[in-house]
N, C-alpha and C. Protein backbone atom coordinates (compact mmCIF):
# COMPACT_ATOMS: atom_id res chain seq x y z
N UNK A 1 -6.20 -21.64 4.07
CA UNK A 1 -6.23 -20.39 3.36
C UNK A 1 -7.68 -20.02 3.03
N UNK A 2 -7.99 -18.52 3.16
CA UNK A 2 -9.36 -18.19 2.96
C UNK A 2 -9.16 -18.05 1.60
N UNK A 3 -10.84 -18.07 1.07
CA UNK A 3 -10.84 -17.49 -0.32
C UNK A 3 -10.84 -15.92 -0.67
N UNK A 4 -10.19 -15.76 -1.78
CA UNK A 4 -10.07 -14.39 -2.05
C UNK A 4 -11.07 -13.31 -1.82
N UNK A 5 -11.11 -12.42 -1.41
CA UNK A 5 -12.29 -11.50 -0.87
C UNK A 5 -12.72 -10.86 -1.95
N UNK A 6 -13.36 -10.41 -2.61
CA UNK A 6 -14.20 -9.52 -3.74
C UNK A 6 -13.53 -8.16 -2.73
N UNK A 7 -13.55 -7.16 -4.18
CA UNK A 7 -13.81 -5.75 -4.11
C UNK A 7 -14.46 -5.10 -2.98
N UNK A 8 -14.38 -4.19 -1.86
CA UNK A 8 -15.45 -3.91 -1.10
C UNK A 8 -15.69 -4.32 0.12
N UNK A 9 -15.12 -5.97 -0.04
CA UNK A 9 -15.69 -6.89 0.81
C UNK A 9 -15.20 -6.57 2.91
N UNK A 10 -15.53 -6.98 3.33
CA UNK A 10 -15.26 -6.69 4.84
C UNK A 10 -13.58 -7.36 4.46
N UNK A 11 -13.06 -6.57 5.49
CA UNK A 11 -11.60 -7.03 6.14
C UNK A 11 -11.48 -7.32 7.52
N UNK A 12 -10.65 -8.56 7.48
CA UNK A 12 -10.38 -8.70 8.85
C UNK A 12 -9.03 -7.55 9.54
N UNK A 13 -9.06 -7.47 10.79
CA UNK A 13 -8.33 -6.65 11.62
C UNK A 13 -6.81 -6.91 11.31
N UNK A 14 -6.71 -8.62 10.91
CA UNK A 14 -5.11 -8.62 10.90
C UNK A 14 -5.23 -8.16 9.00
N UNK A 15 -5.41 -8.00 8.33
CA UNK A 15 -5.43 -7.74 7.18
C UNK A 15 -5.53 -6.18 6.81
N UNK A 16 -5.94 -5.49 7.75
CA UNK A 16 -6.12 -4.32 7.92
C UNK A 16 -4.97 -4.22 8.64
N UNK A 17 -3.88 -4.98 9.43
CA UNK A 17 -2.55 -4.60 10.11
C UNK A 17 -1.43 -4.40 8.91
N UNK A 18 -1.57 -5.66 7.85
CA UNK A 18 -0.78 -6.13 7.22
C UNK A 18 -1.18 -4.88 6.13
N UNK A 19 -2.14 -4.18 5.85
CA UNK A 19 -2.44 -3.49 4.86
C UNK A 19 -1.29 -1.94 5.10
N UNK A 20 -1.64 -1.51 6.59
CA UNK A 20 -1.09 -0.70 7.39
C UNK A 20 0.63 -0.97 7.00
N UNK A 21 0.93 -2.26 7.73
CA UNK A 21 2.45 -2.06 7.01
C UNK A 21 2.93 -2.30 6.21
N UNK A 22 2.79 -2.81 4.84
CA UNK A 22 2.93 -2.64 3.98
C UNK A 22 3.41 -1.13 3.46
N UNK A 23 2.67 -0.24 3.86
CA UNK A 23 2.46 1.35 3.28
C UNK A 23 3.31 2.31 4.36
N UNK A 24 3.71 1.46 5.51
CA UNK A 24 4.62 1.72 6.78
C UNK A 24 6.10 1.62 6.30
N UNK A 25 6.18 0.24 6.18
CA UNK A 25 7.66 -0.58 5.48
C UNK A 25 8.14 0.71 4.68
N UNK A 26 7.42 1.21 3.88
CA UNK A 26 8.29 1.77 2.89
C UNK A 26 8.92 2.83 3.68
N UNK A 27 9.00 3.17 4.84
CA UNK A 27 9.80 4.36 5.21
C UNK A 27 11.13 3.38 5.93
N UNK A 28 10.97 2.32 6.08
CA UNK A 28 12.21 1.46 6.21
C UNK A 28 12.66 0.91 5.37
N UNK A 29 11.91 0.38 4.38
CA UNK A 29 12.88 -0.42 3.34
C UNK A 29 11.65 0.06 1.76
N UNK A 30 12.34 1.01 1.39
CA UNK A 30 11.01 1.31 -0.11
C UNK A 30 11.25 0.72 -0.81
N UNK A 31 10.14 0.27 -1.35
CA UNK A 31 10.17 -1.19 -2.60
C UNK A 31 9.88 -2.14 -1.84
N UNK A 32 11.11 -2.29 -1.10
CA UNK A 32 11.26 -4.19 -0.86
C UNK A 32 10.30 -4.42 0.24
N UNK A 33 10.15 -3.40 1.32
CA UNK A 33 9.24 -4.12 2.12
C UNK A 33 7.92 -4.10 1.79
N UNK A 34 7.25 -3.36 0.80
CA UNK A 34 5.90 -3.49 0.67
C UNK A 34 5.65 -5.26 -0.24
N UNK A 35 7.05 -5.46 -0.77
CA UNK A 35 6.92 -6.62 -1.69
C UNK A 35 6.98 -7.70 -0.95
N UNK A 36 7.65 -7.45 0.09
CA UNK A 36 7.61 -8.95 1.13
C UNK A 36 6.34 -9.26 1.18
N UNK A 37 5.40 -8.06 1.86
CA UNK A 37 4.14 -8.07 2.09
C UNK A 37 3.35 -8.91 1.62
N UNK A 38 3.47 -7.82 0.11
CA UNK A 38 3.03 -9.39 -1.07
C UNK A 38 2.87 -10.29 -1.52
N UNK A 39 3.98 -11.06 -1.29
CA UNK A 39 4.44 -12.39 -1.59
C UNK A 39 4.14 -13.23 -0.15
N UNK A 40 3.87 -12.38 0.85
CA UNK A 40 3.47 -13.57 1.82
C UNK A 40 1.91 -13.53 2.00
N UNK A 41 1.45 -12.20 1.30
CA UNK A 41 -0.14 -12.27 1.58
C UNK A 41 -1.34 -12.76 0.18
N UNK A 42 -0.16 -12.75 -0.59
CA UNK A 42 -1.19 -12.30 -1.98
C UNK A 42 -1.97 -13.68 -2.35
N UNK A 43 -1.79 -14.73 -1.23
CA UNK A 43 -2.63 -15.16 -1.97
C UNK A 43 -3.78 -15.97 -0.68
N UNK A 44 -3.46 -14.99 0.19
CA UNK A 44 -4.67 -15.35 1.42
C UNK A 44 -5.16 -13.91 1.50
N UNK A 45 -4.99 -13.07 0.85
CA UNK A 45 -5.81 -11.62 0.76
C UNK A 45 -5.77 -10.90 0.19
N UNK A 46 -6.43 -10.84 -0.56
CA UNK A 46 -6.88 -9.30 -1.89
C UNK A 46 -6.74 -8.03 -1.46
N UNK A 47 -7.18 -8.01 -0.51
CA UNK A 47 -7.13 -6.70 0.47
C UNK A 47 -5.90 -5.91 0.66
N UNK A 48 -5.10 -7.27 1.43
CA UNK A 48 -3.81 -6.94 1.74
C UNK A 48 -2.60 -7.15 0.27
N UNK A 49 -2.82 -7.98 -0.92
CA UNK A 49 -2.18 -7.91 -1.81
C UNK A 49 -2.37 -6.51 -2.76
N UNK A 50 -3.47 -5.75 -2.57
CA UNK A 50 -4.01 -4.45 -3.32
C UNK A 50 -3.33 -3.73 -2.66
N UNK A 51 -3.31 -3.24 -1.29
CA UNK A 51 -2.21 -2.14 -0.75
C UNK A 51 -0.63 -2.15 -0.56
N UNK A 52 -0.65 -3.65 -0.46
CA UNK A 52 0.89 -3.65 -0.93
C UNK A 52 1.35 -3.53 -2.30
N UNK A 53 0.94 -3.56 -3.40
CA UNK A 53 0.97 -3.01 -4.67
C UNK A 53 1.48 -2.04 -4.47
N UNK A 54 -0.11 -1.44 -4.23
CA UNK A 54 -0.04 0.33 -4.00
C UNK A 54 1.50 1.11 -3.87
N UNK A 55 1.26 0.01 -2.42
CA UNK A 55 2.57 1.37 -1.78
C UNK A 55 4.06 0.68 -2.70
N UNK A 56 4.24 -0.51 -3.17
CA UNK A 56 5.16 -0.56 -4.26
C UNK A 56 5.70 0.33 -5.29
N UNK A 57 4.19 0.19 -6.19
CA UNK A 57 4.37 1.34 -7.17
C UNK A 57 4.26 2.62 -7.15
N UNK A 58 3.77 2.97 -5.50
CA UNK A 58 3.85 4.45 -4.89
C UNK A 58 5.35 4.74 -4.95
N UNK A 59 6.07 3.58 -4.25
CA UNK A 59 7.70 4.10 -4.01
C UNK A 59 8.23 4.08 -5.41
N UNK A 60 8.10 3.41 -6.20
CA UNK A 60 8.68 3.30 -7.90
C UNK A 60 8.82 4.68 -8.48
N UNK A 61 7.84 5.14 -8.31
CA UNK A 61 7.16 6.46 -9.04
C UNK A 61 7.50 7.81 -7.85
N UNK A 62 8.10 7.30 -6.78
CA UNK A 62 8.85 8.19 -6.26
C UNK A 62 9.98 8.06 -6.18
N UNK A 63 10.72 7.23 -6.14
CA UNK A 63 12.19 7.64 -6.47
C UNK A 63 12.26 7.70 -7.93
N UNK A 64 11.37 7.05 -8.86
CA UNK A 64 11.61 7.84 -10.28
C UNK A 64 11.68 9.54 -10.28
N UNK A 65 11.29 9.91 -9.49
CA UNK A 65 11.12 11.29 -9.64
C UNK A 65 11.66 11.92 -8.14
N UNK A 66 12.89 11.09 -7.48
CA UNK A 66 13.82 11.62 -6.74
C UNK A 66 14.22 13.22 -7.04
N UNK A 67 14.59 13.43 -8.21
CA UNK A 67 15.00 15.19 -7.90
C UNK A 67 13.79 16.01 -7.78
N UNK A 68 12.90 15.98 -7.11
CA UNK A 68 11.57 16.52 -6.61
C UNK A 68 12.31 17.60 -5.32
N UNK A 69 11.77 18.14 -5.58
CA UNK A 69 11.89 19.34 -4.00
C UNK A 69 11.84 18.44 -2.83
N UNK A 70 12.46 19.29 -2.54
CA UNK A 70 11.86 18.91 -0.22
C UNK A 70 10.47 18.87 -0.42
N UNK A 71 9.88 20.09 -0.28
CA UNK A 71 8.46 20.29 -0.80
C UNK A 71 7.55 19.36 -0.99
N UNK A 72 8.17 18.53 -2.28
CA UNK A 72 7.30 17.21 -2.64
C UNK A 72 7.70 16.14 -2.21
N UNK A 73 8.40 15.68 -1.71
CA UNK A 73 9.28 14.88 -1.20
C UNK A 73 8.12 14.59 0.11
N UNK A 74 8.01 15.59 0.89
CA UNK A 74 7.40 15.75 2.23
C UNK A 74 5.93 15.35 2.05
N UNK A 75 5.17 16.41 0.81
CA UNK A 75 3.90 15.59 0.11
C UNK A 75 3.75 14.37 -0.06
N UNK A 76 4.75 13.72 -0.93
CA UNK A 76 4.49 12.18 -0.45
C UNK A 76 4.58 11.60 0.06
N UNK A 77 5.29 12.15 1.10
CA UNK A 77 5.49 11.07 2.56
C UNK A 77 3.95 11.02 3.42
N UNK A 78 3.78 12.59 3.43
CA UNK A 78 2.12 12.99 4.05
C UNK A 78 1.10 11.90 3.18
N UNK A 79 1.18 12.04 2.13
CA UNK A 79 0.38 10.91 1.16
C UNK A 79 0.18 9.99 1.66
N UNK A 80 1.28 8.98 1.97
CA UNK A 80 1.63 7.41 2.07
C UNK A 80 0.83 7.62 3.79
N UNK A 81 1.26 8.33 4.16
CA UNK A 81 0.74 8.27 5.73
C UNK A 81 -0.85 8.02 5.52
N UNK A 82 -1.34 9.00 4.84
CA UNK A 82 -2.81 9.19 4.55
C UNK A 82 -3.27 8.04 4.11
N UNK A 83 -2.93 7.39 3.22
CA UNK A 83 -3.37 5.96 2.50
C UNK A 83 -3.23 4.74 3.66
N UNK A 84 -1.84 4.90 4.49
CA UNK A 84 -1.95 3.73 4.94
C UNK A 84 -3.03 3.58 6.16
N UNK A 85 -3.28 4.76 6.81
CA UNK A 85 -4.66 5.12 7.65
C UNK A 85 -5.68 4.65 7.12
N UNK A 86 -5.88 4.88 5.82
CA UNK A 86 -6.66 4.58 5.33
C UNK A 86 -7.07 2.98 5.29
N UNK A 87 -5.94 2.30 4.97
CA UNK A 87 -6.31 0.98 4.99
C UNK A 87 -6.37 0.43 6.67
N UNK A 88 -5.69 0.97 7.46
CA UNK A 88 -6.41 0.26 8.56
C UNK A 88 -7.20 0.57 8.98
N UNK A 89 -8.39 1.47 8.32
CA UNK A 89 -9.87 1.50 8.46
C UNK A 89 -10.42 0.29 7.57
N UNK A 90 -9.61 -0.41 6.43
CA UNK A 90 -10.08 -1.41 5.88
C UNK A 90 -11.04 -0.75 4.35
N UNK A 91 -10.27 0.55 4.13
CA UNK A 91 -10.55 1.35 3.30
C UNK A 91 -9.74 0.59 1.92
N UNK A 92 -10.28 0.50 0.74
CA UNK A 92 -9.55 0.47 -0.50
C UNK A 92 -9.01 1.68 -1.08
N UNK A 93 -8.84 2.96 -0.73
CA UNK A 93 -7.89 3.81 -1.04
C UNK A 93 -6.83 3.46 -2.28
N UNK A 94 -6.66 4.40 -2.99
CA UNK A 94 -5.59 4.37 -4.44
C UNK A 94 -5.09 5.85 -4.25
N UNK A 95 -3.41 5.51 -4.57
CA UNK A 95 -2.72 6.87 -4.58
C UNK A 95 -2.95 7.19 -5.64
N UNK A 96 -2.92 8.56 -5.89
CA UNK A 96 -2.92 9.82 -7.12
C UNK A 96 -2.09 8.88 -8.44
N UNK A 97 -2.88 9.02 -9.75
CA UNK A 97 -1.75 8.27 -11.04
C UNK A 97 -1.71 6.71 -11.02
N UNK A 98 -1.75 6.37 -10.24
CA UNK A 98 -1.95 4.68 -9.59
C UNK A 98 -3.02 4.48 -9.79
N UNK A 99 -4.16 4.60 -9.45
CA UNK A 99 -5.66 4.53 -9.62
C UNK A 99 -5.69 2.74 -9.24
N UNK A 100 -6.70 2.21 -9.50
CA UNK A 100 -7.00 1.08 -8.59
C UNK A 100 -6.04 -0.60 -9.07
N UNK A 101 -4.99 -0.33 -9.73
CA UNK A 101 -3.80 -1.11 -10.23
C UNK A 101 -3.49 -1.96 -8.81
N UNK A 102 -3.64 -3.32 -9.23
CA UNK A 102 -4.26 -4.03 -8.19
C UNK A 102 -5.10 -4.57 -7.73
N UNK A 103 -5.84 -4.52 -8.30
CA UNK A 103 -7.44 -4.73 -7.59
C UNK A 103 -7.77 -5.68 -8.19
């Protein structure tokens, strides 16, 4: 097992995969698959334990607020897409209200 990466720090490519689905999963399984993520990465990567958070408490805070329009509904799907791009640039990205919870 590597040691935990600091804030910032370079990511490797598979960590940047695992970051990717994590924030993917949730359009197959919301909640649970970003948590698998977790629990198998969190403690060989910061990287990858910070975006699987993310997209956790991204899905929490969206089906809390299930009677949302189509409208927004579609916004956060566009969101989650945006973030998880984001991390397989190896980007630390935080969704809107979430702010860096995780880190």
């Amino acid at each position: 097992m590597s040691e935990l990466q600091t804030w910032g720090a370079e990511t490797t490519s598979e960590e940047r995969t695992f970051a990717l689905a994590a924030h993917l999963l949730t359009f197959v399984a919301p909640i649970f698959g970003p948590l698998v993520i977790y629990f198998i990465k969190k403690d060989s990567s910061r990287f990858v334990a910070y975006h699987a958070i993310q997209a956790t408490l991204f899905q929490v805070i969206t089906w809390a607020l299930g009677g949302a329009t189509c409208g927004v509904g579609f916004l956060l799907v566009v969101l989650s897409i945006m973030v998880a791009l984001k991390a397989n640039k190896g980007e630390w990205d935080a969704y809107p209200l979430i702010g860096g919870v995780g880190r």
